[in-house]
C-alpha atoms as a PDB file:
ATOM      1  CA  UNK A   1      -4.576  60.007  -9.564  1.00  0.00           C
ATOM      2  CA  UNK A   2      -4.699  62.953 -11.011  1.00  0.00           C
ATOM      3  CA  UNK A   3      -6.270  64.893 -14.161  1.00  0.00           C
ATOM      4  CA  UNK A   4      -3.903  65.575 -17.249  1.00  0.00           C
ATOM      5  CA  UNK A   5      -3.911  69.472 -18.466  1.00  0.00           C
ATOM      6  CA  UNK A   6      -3.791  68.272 -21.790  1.00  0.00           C
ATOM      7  CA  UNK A   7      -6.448  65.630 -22.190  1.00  0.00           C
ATOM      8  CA  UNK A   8      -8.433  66.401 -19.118  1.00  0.00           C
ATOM      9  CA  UNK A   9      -8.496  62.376 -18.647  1.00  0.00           C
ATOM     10  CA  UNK A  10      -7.982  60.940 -15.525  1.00  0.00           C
ATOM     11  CA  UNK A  11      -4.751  59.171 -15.774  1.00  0.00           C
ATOM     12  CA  UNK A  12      -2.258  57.155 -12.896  1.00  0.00           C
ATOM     13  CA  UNK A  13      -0.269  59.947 -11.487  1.00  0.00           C
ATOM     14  CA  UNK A  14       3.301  59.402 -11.426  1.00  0.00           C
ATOM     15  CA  UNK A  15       3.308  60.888  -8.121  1.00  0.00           C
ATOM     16  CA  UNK A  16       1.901  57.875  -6.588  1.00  0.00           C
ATOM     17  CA  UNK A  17       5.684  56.611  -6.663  1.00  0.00           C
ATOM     18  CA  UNK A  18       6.764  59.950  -5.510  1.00  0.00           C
ATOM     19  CA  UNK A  19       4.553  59.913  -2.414  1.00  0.00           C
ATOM     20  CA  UNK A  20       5.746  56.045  -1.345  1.00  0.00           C
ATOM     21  CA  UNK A  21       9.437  57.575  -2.123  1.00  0.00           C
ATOM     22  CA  UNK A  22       8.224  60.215   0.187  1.00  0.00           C
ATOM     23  CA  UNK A  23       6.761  58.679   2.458  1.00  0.00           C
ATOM     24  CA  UNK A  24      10.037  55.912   2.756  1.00  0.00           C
ATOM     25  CA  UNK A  25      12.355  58.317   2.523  1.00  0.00           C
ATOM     26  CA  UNK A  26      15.081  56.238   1.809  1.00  0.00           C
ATOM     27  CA  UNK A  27      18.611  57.418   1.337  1.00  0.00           C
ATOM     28  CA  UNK A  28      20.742  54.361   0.914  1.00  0.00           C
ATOM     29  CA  UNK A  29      21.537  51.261   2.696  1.00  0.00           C
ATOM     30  CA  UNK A  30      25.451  50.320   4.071  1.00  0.00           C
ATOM     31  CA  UNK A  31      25.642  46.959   5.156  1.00  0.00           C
ATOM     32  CA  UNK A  32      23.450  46.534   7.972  1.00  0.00           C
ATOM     33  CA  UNK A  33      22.024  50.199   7.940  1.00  0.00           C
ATOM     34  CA  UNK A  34      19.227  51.545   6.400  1.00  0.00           C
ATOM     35  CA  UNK A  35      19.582  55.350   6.312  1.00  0.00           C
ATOM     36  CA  UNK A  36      16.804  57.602   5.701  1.00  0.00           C
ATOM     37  CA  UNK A  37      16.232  61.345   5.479  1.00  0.00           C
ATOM     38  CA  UNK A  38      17.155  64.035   8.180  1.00  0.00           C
ATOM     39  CA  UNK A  39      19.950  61.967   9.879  1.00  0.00           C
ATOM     40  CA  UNK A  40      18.115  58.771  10.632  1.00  0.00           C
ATOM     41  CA  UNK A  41      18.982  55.442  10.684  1.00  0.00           C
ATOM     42  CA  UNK A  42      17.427  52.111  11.414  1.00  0.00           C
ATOM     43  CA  UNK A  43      18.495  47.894  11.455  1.00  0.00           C
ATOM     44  CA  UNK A  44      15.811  45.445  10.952  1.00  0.00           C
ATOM     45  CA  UNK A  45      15.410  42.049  12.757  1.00  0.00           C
ATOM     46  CA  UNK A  46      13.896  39.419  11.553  1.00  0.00           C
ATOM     47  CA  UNK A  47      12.552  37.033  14.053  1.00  0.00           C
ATOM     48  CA  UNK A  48      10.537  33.539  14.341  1.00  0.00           C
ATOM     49  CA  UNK A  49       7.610  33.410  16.534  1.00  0.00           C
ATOM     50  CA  UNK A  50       6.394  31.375  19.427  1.00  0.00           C
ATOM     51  CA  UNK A  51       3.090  29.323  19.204  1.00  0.00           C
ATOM     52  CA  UNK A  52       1.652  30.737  22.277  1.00  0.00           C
ATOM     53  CA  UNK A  53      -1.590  28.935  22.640  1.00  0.00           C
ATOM     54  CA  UNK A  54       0.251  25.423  22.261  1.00  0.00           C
ATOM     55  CA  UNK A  55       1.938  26.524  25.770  1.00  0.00           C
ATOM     56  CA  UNK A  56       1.336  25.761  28.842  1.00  0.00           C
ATOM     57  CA  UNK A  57      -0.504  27.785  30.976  1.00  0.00           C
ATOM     58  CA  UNK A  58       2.358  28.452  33.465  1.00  0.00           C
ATOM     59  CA  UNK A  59       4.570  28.686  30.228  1.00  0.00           C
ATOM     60  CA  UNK A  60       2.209  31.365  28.815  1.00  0.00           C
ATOM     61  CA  UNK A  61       2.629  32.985  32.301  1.00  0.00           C
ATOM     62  CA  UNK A  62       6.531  32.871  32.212  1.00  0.00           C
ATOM     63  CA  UNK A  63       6.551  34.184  28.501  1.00  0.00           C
ATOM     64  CA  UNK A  64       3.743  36.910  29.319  1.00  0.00           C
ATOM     65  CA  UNK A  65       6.480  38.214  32.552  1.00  0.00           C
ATOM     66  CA  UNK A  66       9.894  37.859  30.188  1.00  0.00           C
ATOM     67  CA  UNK A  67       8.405  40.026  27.810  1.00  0.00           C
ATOM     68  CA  UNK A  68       7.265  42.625  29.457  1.00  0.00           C
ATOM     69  CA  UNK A  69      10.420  42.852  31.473  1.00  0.00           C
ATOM     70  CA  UNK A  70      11.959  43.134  27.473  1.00  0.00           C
ATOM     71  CA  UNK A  71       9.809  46.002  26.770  1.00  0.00           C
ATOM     72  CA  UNK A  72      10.102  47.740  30.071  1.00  0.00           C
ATOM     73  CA  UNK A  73      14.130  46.818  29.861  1.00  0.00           C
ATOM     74  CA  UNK A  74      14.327  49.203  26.750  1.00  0.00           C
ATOM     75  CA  UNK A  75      15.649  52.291  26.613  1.00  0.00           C
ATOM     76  CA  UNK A  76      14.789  53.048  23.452  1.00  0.00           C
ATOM     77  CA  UNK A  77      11.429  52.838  21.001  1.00  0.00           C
ATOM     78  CA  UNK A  78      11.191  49.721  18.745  1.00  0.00           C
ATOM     79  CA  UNK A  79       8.621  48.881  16.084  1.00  0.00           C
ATOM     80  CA  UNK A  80       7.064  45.615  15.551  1.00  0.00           C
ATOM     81  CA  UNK A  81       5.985  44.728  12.239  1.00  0.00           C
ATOM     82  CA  UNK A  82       4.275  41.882  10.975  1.00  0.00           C
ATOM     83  CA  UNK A  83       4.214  40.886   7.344  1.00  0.00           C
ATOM     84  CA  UNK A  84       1.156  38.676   5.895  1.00  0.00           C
ATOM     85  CA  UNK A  85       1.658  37.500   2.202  1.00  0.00           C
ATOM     86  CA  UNK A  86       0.109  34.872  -0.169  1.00  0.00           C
ATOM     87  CA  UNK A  87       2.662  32.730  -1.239  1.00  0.00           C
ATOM     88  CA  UNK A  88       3.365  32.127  -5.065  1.00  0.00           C
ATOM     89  CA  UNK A  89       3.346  28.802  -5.719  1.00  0.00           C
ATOM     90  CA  UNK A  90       3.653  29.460  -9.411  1.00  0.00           C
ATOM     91  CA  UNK A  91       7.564  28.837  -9.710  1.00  0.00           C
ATOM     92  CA  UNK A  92       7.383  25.395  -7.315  1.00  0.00           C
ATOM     93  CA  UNK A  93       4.159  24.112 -10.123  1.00  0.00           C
ATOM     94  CA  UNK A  94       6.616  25.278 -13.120  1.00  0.00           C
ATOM     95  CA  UNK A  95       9.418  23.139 -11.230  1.00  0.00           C
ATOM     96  CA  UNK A  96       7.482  20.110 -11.124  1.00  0.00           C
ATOM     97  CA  UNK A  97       5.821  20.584 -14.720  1.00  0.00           C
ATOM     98  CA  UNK A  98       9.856  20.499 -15.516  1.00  0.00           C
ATOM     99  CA  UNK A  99      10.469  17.299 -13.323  1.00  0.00           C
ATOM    100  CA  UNK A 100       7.621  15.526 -14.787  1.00  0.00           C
ATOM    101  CA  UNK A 101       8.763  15.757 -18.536  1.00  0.00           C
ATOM    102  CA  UNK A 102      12.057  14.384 -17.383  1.00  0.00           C
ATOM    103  CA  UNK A 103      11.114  11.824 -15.927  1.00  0.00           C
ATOM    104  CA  UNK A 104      11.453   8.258 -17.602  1.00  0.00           C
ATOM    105  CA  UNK A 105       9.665   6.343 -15.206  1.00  0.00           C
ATOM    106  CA  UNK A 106       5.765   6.600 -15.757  1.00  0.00           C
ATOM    107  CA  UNK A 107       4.419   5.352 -12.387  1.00  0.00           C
ATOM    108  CA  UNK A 108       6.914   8.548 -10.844  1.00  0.00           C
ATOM    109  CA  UNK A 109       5.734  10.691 -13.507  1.00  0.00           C
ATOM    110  CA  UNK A 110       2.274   9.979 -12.967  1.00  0.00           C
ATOM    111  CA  UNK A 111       2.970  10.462  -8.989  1.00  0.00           C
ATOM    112  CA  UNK A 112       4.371  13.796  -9.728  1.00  0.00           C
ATOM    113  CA  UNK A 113       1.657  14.870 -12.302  1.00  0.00           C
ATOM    114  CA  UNK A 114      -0.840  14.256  -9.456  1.00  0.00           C
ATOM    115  CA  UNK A 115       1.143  15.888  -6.791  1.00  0.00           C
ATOM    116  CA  UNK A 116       0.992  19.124  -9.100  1.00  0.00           C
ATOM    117  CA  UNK A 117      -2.491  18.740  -9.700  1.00  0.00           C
ATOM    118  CA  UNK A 118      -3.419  18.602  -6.066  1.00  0.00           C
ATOM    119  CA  UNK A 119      -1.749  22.094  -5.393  1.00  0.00           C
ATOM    120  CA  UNK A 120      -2.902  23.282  -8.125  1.00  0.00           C
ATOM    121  CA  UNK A 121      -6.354  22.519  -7.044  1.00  0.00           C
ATOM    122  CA  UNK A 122      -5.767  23.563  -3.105  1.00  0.00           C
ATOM    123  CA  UNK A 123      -4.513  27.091  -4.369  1.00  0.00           C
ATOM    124  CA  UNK A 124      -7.236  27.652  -6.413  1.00  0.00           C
ATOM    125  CA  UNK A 125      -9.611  27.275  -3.381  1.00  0.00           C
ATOM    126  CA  UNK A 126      -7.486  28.400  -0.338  1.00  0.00           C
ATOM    127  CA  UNK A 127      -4.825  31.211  -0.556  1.00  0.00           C
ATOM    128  CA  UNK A 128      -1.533  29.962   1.057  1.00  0.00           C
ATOM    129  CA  UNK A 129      -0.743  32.766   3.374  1.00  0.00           C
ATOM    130  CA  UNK A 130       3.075  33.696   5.157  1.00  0.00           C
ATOM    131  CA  UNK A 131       4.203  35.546   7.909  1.00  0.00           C
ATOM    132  CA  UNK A 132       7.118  37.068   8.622  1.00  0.00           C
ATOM    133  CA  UNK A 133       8.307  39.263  11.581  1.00  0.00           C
ATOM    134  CA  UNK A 134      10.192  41.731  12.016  1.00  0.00           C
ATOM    135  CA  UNK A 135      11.571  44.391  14.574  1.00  0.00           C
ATOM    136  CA  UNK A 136      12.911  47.995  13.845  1.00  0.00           C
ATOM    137  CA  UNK A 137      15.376  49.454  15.612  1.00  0.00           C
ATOM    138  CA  UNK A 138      15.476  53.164  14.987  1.00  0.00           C
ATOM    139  CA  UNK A 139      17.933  55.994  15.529  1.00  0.00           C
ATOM    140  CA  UNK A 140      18.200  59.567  15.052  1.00  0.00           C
ATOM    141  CA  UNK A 141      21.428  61.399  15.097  1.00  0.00           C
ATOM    142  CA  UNK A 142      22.089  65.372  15.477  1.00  0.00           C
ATOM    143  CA  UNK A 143      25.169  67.458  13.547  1.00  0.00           C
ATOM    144  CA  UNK A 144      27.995  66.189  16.129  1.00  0.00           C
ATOM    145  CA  UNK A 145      27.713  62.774  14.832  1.00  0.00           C
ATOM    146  CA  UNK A 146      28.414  60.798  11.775  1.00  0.00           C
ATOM    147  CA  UNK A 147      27.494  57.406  10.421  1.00  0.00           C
ATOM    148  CA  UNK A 148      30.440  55.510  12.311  1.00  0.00           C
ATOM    149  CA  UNK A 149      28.464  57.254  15.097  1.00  0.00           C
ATOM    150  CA  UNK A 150      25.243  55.512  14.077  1.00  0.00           C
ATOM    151  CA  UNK A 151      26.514  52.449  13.234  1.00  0.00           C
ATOM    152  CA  UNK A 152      28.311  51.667  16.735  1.00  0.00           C
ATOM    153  CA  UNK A 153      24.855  52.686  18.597  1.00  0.00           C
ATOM    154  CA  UNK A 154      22.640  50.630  16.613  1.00  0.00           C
ATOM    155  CA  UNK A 155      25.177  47.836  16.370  1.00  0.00           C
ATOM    156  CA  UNK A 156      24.399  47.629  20.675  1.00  0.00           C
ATOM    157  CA  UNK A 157      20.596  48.632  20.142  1.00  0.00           C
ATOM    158  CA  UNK A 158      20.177  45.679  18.108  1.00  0.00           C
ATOM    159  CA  UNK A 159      21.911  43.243  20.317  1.00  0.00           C
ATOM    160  CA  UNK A 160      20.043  44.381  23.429  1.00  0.00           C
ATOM    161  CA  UNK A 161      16.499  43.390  21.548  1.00  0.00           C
ATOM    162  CA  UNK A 162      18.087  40.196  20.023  1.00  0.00           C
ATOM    163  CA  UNK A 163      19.125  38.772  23.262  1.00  0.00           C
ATOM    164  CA  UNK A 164      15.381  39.724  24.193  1.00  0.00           C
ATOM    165  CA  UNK A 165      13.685  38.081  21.880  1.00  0.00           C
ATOM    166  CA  UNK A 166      16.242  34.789  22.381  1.00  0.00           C
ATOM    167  CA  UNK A 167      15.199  34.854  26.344  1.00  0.00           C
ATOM    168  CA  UNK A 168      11.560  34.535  24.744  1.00  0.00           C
ATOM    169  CA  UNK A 169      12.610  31.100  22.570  1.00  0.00           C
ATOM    170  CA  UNK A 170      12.762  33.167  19.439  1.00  0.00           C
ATOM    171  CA  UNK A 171      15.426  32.923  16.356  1.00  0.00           C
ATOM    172  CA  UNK A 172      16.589  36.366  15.012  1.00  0.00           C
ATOM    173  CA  UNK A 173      18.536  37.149  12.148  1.00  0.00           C
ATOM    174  CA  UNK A 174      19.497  40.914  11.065  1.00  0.00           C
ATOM    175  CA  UNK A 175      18.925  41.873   7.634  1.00  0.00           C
ATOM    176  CA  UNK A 176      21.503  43.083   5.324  1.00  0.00           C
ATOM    177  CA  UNK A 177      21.971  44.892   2.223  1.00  0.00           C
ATOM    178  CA  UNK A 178      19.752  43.707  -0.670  1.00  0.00           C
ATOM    179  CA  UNK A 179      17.227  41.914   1.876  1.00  0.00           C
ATOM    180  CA  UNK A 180      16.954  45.581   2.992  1.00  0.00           C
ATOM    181  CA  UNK A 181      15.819  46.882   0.000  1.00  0.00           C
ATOM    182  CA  UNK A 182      13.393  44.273  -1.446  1.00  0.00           C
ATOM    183  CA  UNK A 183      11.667  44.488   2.124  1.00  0.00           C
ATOM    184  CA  UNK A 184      10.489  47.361   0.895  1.00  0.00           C
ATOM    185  CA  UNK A 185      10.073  46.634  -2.754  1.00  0.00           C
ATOM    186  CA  UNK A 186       8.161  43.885  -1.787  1.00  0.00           C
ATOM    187  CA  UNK A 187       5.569  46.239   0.441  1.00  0.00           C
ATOM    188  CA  UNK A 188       5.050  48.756  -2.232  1.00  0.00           C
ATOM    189  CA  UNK A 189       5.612  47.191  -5.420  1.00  0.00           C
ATOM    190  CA  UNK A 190       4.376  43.318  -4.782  1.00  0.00           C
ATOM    191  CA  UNK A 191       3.906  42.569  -8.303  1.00  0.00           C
ATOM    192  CA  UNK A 192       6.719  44.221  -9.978  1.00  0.00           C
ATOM    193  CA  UNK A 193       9.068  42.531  -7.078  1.00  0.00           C
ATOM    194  CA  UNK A 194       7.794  39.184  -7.948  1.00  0.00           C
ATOM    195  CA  UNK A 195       8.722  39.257 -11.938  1.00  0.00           C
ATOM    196  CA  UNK A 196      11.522  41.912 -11.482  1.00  0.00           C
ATOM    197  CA  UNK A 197      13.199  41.377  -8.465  1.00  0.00           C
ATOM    198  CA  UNK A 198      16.228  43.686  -7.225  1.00  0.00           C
ATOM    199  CA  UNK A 199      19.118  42.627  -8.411  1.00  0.00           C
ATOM    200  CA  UNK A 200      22.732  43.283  -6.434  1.00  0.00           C
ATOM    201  CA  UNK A 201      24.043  46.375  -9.024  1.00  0.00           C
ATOM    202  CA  UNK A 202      21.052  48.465  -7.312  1.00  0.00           C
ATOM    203  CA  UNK A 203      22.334  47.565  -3.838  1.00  0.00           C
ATOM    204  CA  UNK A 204      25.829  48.937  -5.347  1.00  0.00           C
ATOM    205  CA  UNK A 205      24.315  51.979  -6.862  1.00  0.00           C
ATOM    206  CA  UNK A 206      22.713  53.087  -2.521  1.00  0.00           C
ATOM    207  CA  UNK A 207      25.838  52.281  -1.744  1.00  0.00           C
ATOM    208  CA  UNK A 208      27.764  54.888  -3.853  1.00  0.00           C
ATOM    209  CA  UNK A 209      24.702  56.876  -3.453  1.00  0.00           C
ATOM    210  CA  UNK A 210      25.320  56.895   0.500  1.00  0.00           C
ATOM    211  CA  UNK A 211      28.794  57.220   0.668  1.00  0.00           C
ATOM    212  CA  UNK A 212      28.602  60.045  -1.870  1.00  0.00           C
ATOM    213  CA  UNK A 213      26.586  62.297   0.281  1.00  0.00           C
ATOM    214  CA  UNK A 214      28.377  61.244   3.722  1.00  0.00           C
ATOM    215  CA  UNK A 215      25.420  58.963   4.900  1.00  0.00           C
END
């Protein structure tokens, strides 16, 4: 917020995108790579989970030792980050509002008209929560370097923590491009990213963007 010169209201200051822009610090994203200010670089995993408590307690022990030989078997810093989100239901409802005026059949109508109204009626009481996970591998490069450089090295970073996470029973999948950016959309902008979601000609426009200024 801040207070206009001319008005002397209190109006939304525009640097409140500014400061998440700051703070971000993004500089483009290449493929795989998300490059950020002063020379850095980073990949992002994404990765399921494992139910722990449904274990065993000699699994929980086994799971308990491979990960902290993961951890301890790093020779670089990682961050875990774990993403909670309501889920919007609102497109699925508007699909089956669709189905049900299409169909002929009334007892299938009627079936589907019910279905709807019984989400609609569990979302109104209980929000329908996500959560995704994710690790980030960082790097930081000096002058003798370039982006091949970073590439190459966070190309085997990310492999070393994938086959990690596999030893622990755990899918992984490395995020690319677009996914990139709306990761980020999505954490500072949730509403805009649900009605106006990124589209691929800003994914081309980082791209020129980072191999304009030599990543």
């Amino acid at each position: 917020m801040h207070v206009s010169k001319r008005s002397n209201r209190i109006e939304p200051s525009r640097q409140n995108n500014g400061s998440a822009k700051t703070q971000i610090s993004i500089k483009g994203v290449q493929e795989e790579i998300l490059a950020l200010s002063d020379r850095r670089y980073c990949s992002i995993i994404e990765t399921s989970s494992v139910n722990f408590e449904l274990k065993s307690e000699d699994e929980q022990d086994a799971l308990i030792e491979t990960y902290q030989s993961f951890l301890n078997g790093l020779g670089f810093q990682i961050q875990i980050i774990i993403r909670v989100r309501e889920i919007d239901l609102d497109h699925y409802l508007d699909d089956l509002d669709e189905r049900s005026k299409r169909e002929d059949h009334a007892v299938y109508r009627n079936q589907i008209e019910n279905y709807a109204s019984f989400v609609r009626s569990l979302v109104s009481v209980n929000r329908i929560l996500s959560r995704n996970f994710y690790v980030v591998v960082p790097l930081e490069l000096d002058s003798r370097h370039d982006f091949e450089f970073a590439r190459e090295q966070l190309s085997l970073k990310t492999e070393i923590v994938e086959k990690g996470l596999m030893r622990l029973g755990m899918n992984t999948r490395e995020l690319r491009g677009i996914e990139i950016l709306n990761l980020f959309y999505a954490f500072y902008n949730p509403k805009q990213a649900k009605n106006q979601p990124l589209t691929d000609s800003v994914m081309r426009l980082m791209h020129t963007v980072l191999v304009g200024e030599g990543a």
